[in-house]
C-alpha atoms as a PDB file:
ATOM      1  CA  UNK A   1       0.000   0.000   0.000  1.00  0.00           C
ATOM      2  CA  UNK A   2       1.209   3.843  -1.226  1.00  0.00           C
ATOM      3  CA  UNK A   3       0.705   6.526   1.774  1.00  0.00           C
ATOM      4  CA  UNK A   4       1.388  10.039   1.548  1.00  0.00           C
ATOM      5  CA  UNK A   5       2.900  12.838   3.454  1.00  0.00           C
ATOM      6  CA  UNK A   6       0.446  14.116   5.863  1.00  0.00           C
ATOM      7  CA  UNK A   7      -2.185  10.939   5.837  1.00  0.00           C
ATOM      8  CA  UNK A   8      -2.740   8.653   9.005  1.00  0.00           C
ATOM      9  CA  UNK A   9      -1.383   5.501   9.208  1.00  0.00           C
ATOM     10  CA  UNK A  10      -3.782   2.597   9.640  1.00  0.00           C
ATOM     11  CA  UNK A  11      -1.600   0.600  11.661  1.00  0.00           C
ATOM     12  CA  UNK A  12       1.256   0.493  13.935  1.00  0.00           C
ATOM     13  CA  UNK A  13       4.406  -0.592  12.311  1.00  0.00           C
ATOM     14  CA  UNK A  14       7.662   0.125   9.809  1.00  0.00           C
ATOM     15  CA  UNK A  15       6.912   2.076   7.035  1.00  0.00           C
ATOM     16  CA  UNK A  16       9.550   2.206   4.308  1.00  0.00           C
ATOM     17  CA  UNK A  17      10.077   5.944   2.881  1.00  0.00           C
ATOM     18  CA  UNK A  18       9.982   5.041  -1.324  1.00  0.00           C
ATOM     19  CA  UNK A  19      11.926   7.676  -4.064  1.00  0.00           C
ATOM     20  CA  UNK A  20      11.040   8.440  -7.442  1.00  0.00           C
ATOM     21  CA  UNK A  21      12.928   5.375  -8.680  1.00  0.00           C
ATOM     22  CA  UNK A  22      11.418   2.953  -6.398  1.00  0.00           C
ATOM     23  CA  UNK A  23      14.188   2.309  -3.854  1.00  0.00           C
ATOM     24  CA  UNK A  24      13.934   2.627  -0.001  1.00  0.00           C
ATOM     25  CA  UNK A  25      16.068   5.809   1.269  1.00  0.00           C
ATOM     26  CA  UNK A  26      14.494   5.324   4.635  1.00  0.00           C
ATOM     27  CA  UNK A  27      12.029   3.805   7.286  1.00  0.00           C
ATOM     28  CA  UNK A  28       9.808   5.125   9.964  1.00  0.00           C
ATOM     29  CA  UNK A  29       8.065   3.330  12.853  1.00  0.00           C
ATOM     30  CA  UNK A  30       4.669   4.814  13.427  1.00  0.00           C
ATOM     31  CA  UNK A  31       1.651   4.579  15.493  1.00  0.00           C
ATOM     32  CA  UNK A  32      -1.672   3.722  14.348  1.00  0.00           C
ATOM     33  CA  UNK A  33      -3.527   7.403  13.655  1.00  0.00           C
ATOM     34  CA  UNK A  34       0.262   9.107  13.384  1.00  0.00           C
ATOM     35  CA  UNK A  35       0.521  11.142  11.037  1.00  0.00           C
ATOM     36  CA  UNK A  36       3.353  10.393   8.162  1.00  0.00           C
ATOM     37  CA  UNK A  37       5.598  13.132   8.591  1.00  0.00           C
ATOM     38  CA  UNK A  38       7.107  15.059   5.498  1.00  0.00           C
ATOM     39  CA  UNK A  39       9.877  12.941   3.385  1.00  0.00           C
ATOM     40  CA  UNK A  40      13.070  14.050   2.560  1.00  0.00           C
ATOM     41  CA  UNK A  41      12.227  14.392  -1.491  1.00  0.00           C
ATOM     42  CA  UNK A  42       9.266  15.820  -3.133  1.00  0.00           C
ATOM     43  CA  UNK A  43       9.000  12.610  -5.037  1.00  0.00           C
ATOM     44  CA  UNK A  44       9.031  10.395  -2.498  1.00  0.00           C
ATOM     45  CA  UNK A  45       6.142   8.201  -0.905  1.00  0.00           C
ATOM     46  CA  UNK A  46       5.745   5.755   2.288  1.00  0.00           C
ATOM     47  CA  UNK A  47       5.017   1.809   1.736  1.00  0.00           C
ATOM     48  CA  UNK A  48       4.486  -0.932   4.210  1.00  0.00           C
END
C-alpha cells in the first residue's frame, strides 16, 4: 500500500520511505492514527 505525506497511518508498524525510482532511502516506525511526517524528497512516498 502507497501513503502520503500528511495521511494517518492505519496501523502500527515500519513504514519504508519510497523515491522516485522505487528504492527505499528510509524507514519510519509509526503509530496507528500518526501522522506520516514530510519525506526528505518531493518525489518520495511511504510503503508498508
Amino acid at each position: 500500500m502507497r501513503y502520503n505525506s500528511g495521511e494517518t497511518a492505519p496501523k502500527t508498524g515500519s513504514y519504508k520511505v519510497v523515491n522516485e525510482n522505487g528504492r527505499e532511502v528510509n524507514r519510519v516506525y509509526l503509530n496507528e492514527g500518526d501522522t506520516f511526517p514530510p519525506t526528505s524528497c518531493s518525489q518520495c512516498h511511504y510503503e508498508d
